[in-house]
Protein backbone atom coordinates (compact mmCIF):
# COMPACT_ATOMS: atom_id res chain seq x y z
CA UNK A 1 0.00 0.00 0.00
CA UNK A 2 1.46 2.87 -1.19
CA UNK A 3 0.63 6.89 -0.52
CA UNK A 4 1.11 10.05 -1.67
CA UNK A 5 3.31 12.04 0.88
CA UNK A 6 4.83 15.52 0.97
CA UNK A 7 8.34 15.21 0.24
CA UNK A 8 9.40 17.41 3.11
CA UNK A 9 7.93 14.57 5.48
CA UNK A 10 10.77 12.19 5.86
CA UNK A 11 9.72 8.20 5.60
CA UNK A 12 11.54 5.88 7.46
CA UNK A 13 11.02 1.90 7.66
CA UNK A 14 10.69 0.41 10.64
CA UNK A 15 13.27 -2.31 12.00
CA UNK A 16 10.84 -5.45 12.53
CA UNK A 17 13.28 -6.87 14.34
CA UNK A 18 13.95 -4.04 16.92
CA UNK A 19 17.35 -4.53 16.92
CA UNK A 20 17.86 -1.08 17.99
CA UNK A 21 14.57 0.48 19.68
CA UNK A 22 16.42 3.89 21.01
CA UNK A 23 18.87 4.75 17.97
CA UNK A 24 15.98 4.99 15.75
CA UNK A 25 14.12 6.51 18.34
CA UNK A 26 16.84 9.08 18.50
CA UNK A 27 17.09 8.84 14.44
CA UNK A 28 12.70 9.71 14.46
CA UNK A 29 12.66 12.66 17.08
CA UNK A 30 16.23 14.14 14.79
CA UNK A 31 13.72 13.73 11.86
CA UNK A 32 11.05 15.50 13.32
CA UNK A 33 7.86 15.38 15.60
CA UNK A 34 5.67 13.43 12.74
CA UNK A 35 7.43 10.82 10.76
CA UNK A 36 6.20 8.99 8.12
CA UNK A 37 6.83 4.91 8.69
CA UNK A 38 7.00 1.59 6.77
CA UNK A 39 5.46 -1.32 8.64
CA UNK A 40 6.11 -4.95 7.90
CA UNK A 41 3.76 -6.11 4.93
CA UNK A 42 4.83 -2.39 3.30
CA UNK A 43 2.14 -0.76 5.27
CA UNK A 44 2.74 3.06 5.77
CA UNK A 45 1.77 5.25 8.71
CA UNK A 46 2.63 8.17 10.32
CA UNK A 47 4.55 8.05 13.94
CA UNK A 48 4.97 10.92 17.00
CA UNK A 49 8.10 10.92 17.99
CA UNK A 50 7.83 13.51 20.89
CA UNK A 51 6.37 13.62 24.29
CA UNK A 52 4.35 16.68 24.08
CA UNK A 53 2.64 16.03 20.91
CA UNK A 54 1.89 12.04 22.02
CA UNK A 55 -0.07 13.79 25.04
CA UNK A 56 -1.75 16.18 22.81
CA UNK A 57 -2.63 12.87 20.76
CA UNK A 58 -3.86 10.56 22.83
CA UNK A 59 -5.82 13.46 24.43
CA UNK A 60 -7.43 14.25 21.22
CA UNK A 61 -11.28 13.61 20.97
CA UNK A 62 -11.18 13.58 17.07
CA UNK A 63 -8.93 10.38 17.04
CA UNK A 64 -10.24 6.70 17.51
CA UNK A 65 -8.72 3.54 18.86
CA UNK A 66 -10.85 1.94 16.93
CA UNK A 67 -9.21 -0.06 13.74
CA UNK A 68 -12.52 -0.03 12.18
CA UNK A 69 -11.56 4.06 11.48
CA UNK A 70 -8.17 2.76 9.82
CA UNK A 71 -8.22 3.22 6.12
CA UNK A 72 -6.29 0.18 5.02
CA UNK A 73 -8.78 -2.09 7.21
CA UNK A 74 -11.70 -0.33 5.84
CA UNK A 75 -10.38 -1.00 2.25
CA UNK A 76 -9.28 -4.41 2.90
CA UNK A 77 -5.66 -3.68 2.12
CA UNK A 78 -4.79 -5.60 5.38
CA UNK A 79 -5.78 -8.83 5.81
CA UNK A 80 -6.28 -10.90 8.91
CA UNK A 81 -2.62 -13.00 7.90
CA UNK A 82 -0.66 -9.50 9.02
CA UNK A 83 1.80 -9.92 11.29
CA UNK A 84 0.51 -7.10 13.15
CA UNK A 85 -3.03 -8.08 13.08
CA UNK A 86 -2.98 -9.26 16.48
CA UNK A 87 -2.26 -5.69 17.85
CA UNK A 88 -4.42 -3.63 16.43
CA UNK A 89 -7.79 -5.99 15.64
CA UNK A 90 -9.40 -7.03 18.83
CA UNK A 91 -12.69 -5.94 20.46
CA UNK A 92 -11.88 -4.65 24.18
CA UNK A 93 -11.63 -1.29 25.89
CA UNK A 94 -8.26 -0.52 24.29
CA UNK A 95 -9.57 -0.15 21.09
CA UNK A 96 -13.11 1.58 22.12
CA UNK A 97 -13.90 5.31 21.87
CA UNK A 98 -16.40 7.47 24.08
CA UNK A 99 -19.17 5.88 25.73
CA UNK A 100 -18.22 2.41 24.64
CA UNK A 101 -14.48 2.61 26.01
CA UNK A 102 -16.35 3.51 29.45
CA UNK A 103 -18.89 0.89 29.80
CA UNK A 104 -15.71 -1.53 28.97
CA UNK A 105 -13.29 0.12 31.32
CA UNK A 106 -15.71 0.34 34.09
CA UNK A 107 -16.01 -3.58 33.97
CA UNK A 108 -12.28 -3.80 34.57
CA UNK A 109 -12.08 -1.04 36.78
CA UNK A 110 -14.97 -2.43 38.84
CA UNK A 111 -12.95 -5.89 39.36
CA UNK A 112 -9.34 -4.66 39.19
CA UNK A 113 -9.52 -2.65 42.08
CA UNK A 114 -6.98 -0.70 44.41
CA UNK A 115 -8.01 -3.06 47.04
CA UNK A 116 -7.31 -5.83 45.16
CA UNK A 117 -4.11 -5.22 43.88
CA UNK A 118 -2.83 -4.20 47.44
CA UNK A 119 -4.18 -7.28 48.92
CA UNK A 120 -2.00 -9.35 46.26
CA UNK A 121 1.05 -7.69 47.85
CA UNK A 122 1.39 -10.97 50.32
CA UNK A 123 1.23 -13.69 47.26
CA UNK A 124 3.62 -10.95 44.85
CA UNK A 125 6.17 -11.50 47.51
CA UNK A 126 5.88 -15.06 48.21
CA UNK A 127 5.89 -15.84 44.48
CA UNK A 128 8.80 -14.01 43.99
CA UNK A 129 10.88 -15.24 47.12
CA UNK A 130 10.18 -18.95 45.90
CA UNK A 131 11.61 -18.03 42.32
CA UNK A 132 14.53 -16.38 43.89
CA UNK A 133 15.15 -19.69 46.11
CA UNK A 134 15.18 -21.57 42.56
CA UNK A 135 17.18 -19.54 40.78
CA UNK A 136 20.61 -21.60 41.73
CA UNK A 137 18.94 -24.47 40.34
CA UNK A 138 18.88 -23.11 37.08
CA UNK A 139 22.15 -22.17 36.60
CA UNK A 140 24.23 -24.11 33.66
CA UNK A 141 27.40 -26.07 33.91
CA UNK A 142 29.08 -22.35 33.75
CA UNK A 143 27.08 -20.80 36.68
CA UNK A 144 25.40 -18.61 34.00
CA UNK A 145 21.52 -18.11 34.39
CA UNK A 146 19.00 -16.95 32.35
CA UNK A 147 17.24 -14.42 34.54
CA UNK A 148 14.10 -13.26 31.57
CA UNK A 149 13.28 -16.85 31.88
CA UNK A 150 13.52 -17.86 35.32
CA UNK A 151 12.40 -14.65 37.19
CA UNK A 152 11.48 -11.69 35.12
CA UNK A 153 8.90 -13.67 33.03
CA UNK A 154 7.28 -15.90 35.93
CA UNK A 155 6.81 -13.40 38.04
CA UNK A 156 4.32 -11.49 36.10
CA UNK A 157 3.17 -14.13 34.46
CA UNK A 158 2.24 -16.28 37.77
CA UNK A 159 0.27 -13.29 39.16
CA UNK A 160 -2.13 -12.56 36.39
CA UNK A 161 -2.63 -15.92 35.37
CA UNK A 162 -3.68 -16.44 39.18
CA UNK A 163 -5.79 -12.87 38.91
CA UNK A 164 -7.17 -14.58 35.98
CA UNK A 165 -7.58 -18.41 36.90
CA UNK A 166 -5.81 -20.07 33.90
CA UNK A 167 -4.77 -23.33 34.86
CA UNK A 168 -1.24 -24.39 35.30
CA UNK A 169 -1.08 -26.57 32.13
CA UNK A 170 -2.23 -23.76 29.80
CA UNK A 171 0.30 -21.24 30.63
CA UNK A 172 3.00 -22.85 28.14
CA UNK A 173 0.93 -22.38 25.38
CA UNK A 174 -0.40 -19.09 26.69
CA UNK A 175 3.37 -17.68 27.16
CA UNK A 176 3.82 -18.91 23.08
CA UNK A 177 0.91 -16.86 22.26
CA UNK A 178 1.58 -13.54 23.81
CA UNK A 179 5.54 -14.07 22.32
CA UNK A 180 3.83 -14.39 18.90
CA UNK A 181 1.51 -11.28 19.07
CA UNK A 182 4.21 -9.15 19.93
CA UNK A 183 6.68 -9.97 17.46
CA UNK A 184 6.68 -8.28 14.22
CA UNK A 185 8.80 -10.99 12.59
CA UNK A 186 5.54 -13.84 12.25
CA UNK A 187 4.75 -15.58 8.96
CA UNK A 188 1.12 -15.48 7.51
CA UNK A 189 0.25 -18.58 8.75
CA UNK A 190 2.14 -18.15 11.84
CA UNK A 191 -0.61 -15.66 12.36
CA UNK A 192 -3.69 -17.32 11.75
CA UNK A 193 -2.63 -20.51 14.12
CA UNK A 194 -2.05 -17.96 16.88
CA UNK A 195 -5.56 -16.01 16.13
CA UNK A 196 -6.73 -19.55 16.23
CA UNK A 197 -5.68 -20.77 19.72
CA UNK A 198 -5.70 -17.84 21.22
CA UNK A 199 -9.48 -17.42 21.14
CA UNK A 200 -9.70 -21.34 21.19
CA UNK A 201 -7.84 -20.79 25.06
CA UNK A 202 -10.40 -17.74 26.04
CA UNK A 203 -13.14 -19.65 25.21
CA UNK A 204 -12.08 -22.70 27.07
CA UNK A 205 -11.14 -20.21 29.49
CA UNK A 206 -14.60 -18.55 29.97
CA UNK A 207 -16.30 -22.24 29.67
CA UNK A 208 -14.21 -23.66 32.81
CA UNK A 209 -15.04 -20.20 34.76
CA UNK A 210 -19.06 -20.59 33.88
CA UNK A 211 -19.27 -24.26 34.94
CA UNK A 212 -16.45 -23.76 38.00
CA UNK A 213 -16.73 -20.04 39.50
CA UNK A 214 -13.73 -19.00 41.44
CA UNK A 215 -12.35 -15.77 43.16
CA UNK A 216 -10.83 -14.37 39.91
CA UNK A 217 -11.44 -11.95 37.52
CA UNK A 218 -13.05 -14.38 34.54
CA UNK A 219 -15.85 -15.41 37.21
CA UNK A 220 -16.09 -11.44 38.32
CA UNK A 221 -16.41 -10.48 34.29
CA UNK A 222 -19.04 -13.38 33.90
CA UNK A 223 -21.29 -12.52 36.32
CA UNK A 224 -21.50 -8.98 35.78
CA UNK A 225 -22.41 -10.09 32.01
CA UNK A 226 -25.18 -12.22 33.42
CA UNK A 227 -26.17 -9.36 35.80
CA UNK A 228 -26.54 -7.30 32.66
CA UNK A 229 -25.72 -8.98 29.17
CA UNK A 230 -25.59 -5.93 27.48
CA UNK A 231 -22.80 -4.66 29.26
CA UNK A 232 -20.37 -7.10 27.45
CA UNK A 233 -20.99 -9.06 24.65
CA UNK A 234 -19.31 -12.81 24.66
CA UNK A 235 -16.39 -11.10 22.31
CA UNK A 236 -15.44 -8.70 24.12
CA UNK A 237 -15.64 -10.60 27.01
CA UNK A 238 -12.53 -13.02 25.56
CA UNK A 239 -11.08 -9.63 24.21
CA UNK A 240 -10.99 -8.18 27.77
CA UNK A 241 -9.49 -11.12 29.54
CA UNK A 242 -7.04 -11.27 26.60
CA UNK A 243 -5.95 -7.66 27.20
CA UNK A 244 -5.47 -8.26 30.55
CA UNK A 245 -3.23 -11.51 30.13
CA UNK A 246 -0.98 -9.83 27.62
CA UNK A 247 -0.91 -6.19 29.18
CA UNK A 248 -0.97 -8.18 32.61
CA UNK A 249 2.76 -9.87 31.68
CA UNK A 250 4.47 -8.58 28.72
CA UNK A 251 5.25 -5.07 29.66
CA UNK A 252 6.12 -6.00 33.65
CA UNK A 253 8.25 -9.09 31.93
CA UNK A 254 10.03 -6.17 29.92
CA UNK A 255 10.48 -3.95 32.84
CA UNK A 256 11.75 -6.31 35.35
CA UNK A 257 14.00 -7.59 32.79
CA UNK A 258 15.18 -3.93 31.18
CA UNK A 259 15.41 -2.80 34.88
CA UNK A 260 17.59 -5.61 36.31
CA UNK A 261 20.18 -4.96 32.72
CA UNK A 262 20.28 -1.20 33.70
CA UNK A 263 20.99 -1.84 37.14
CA UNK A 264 24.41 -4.25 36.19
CA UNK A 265 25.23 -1.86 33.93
CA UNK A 266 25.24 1.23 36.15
CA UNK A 267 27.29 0.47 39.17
CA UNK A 268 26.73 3.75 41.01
CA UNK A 269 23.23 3.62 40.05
CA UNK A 270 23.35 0.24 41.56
CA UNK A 271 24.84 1.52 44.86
CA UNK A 272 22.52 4.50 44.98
CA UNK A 273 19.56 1.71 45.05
CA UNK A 274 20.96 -0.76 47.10
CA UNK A 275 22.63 1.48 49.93
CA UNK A 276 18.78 2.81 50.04
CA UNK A 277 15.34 2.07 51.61
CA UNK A 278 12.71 0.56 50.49
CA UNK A 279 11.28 3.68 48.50
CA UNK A 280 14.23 3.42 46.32
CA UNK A 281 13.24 1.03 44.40
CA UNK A 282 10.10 3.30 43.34
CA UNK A 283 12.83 5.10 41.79
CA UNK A 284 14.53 2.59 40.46
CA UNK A 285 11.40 1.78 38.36
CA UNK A 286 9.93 4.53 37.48
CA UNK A 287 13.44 5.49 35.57
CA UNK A 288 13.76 2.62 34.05
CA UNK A 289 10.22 3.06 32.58
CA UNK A 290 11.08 6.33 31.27
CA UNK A 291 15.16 5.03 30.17
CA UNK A 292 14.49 2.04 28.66
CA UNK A 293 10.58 1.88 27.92
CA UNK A 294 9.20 -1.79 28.05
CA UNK A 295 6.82 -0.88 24.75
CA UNK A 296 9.29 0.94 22.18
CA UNK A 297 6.46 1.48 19.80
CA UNK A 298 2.69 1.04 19.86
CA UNK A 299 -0.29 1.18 17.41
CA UNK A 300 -2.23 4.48 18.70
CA UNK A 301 -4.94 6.26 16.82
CA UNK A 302 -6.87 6.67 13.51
CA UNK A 303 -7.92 10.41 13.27
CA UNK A 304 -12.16 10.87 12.56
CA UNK A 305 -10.88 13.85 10.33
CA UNK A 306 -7.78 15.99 9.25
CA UNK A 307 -5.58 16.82 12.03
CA UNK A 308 -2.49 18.47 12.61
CA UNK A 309 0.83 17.48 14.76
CA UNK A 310 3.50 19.97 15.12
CA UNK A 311 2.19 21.36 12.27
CA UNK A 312 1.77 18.95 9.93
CA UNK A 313 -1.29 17.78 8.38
CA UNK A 314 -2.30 13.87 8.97
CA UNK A 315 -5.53 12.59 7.06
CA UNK A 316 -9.03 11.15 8.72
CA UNK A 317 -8.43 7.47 8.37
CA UNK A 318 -4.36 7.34 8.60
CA UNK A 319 -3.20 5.08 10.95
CA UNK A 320 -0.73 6.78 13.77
CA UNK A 321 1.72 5.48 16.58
CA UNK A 322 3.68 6.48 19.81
CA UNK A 323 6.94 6.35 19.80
CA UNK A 324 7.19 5.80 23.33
CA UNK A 325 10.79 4.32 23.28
CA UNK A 326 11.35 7.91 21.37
CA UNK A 327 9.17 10.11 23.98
CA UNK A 328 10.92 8.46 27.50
CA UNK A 329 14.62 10.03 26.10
CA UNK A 330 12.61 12.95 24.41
CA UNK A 331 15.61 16.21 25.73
CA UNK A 332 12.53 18.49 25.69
CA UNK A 333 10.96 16.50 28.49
CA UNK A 334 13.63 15.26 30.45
CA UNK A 335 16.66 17.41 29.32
CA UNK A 336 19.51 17.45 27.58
CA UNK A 337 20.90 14.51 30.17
CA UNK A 338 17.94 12.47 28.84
CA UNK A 339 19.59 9.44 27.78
CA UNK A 340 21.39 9.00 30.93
CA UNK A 341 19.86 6.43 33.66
CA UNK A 342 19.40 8.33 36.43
CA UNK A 343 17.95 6.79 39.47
CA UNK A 344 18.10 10.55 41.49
CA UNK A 345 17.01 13.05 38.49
CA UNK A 346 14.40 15.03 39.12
CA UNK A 347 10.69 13.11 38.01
CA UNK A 348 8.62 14.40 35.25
CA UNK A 349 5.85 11.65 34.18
CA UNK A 350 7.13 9.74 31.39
CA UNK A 351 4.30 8.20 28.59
CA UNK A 352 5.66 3.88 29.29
CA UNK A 353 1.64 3.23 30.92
CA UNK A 354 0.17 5.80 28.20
CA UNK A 355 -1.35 9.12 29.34
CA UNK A 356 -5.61 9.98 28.28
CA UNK A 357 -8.72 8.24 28.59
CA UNK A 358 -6.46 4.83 27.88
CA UNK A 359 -3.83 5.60 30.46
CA UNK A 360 -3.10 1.67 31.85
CA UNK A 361 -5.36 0.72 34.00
CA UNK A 362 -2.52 -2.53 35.36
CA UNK A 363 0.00 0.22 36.12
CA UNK A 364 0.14 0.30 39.82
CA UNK A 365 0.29 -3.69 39.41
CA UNK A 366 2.83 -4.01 37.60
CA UNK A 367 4.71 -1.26 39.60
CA UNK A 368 4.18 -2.87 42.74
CA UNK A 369 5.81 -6.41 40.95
CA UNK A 370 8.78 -4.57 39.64
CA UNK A 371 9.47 -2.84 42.97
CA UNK A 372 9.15 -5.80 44.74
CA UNK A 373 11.07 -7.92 42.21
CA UNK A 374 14.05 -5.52 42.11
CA UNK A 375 14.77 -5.37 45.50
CA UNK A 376 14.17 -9.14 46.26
CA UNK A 377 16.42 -9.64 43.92
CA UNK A 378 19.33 -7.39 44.79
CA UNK A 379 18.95 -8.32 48.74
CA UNK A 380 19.08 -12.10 47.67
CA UNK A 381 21.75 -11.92 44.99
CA UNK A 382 24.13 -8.67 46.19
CA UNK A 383 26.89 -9.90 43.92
CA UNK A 384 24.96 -10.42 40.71
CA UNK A 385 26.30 -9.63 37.57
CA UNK A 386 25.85 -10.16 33.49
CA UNK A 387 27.69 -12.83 32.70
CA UNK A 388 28.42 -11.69 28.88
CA UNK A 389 28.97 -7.89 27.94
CA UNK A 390 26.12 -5.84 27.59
CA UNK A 391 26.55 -4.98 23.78
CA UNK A 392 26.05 -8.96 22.56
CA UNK A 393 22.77 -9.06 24.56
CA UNK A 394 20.05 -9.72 22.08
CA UNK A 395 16.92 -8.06 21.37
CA UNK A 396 13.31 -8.91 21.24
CA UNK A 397 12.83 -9.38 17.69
CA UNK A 398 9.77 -6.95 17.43
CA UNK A 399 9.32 -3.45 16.63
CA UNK A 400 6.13 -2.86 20.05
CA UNK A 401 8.38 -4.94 22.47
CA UNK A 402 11.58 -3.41 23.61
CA UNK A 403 13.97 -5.92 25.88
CA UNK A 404 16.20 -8.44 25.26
CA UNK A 405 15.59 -12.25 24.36
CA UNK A 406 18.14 -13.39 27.15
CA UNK A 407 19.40 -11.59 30.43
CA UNK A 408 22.08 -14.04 31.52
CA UNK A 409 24.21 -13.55 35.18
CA UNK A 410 25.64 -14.97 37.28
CA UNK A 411 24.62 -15.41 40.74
CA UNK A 412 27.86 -15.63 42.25
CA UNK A 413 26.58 -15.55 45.66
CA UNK A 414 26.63 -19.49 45.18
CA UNK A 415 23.20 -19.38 46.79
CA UNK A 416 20.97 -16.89 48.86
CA UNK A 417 22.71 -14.63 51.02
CA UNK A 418 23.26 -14.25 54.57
């Protein structure tokens, strides 16, 4: 799909294999606030590179979540075989505008509350101190373990699926799923198998839930649906609880994982955390949210007419993203020291749980699992380190997900500390 663009709007294809999130970040924002960008599948849209104008965007009224609004959707010039598919074409409160994005987010909001996610403060910690016991065990015939698998994804991954109720046996597959819809590197039929089982597992999910009820959030969604079936249809019913398994893992995966690498790779910001309290570790996170981002780019908005960015002119039915990876080292926000991880420098909210009406509703949960994760971790393990140089780490090969495939250390501690 190709389009006419003004030749003074740069266009710039995007890596699908995001080997390098923040230098094209960096390369975007030097280009200017609105880019023009080549998606996998040659798909064209336009990107927002800079902090201010992403809040102006996702603030905008005249712009929809909806991928109904997109033009290359309406026209059929994307098919359901795209790698990105998965992303952008699902029915749940993250793609809902106006009235219908609040009846959906009250449902969520209504089961996911503060109380809730304080009370799973207890479990959080127990889950996490029996991974840390079992992290030894893990370790190769060199000492070397891979902490993304063994901590910073079952962490997460443990808690919603428990928030959730999705049995044991199912997580495997679930964990292959959510890996697929975030890559940007899929085959055509890699993508319809996933679309496949993926709602095959939701509805198996919301069968077990109607015949079994539990104290979980599929039970909570079902019976406010038979309270009121209007106020969720049986799609976005599966769409919700998918949302909340994928938002519920992936991005606190990312940040334990991106948190722990900036950590080893900052010794005085390491000392800084470890020589503090308890509230440092707040810190600790909510820089390496803004640093290193755990979404580098995401699908954002379809505008319901002509709008303008920083001046320039996007049309209705254009599909637009957030460069968040771009926006957390935007020098505008955070100064010229922006790039720097800085566990002391002065806060200014960064964009990593969105900012609007969509603004992440699983932010202080995932929060309160990175802050508890980190400084487990560090107290457990005080002489961990990478045990290959930061530069061969690899990346997540997809353009939305920004970490690394493999975070491997070594303990070195030869067991739990004293």
């Amino acid at each position: 799909m190709t389009l006419h663009v003004a030749p003074e709007i740069p266009v710039v294809r995007l890596d699908p294999n995001g080997a390098d999130h923040h230098g094209e970040a960096a390369e975007l924002r030097r280009l200017g606030p609105v880019v023009r960008v080549i998606l996998p599948g040659e798909v064209h849209a336009w990107i927002v590179t800079r902090h201010e104008d992403l809040v102006a965007l996702v603030k905008n009224p005249l712009v929809s979540r909806n991928s109904s609004n997109w033009n290359a959707i309406k026209n059929g010039e994307i098919g359901d075989d795209w790698p990105l598919i998965g992303m952008v074409k699902v029915t749940n409160m993250i793609t809902a505008d106006g009235a219908e994005h609040h009846r959906l987010r009250r449902l969520v909001t209504n089961t996911l509350t503060a109380s809730r996610v304080q009370a799973l403060r207890p479990r959080i910690e127990e889950i996490i101190e029996t991974l840390l016991d079992d992290l030894p065990g893990h370790a190769g015939p060199d000492g070397t373990v891979d902490l993304r698998q063994h901590f910073a994804y079952p962490v997460p991954m443990q808690v919603i699926c428990e928030l959730i109720g999705v049995p044991q046996e199912w997580r495997p597959r679930l964990r292959e799923l959510v890996d697929s819809i975030f890559r940007t590197d899929t085959t055509s039929e890699e993508v319809i198998e996933v679309q496949h089982d993926r709602i095959d597992l939701l509805h198996r999910l919301i069968a077990l839930h109607t015949e079994h009820p539990g104290d979980d959030l599929t039970t909570a969604l079902i019976a406010a649906r038979e309270v009121d079936p209007e106020a969720l249809t049986a799609e976005e019913l599966a769409d919700t609880l998918w949302l909340m398994l994928t938002a519920g893992h992936e991005t606190t995966l990312s940040l334990i994982a991106n948190a722990t690498r900036a950590l080893l790779t900052h010794p005085e910001q390491r000392a800084i955390a470890t020589a503090g309290g308890e509230n440092v570790w707040d810190d600790v996170i909510e820089e390496a949210l803004r640093w290193d981002a755990p979404i580098g780019n995401i699908p954002a908005r379809y505008p319901l007419e002509d709008i303008e960015i920083a001046g320039v002119t996007i049309p209705a039915g254009e599909a637009i993203l957030a460069a968040y990876s771009g926006a957390g080292r935007d020098p505008d926000r955070h100064g010229a020291d922006a790039d720097i991880f800085d566990i002391t420098r002065t806060k200014h909210k960064n964009l990593a749980f969105g900012d609007g009406p969509h603004v992440c509703l699983g932010a202080p949960l995932a929060v309160m699992e990175g802050t508890l994760a980190l400084g487990a971790l560090f107290r457990r393990y005080p002489d961990l380190t990478l045990a290959v140089p930061d530069a061969e780490l690899v990346p997540v090969g997809s353009l939305f997900s920004n970490s690394v495939k493999v975070l491997p250390v070594q303990l070195t501690s030869g067991g739990p500390a004293s």
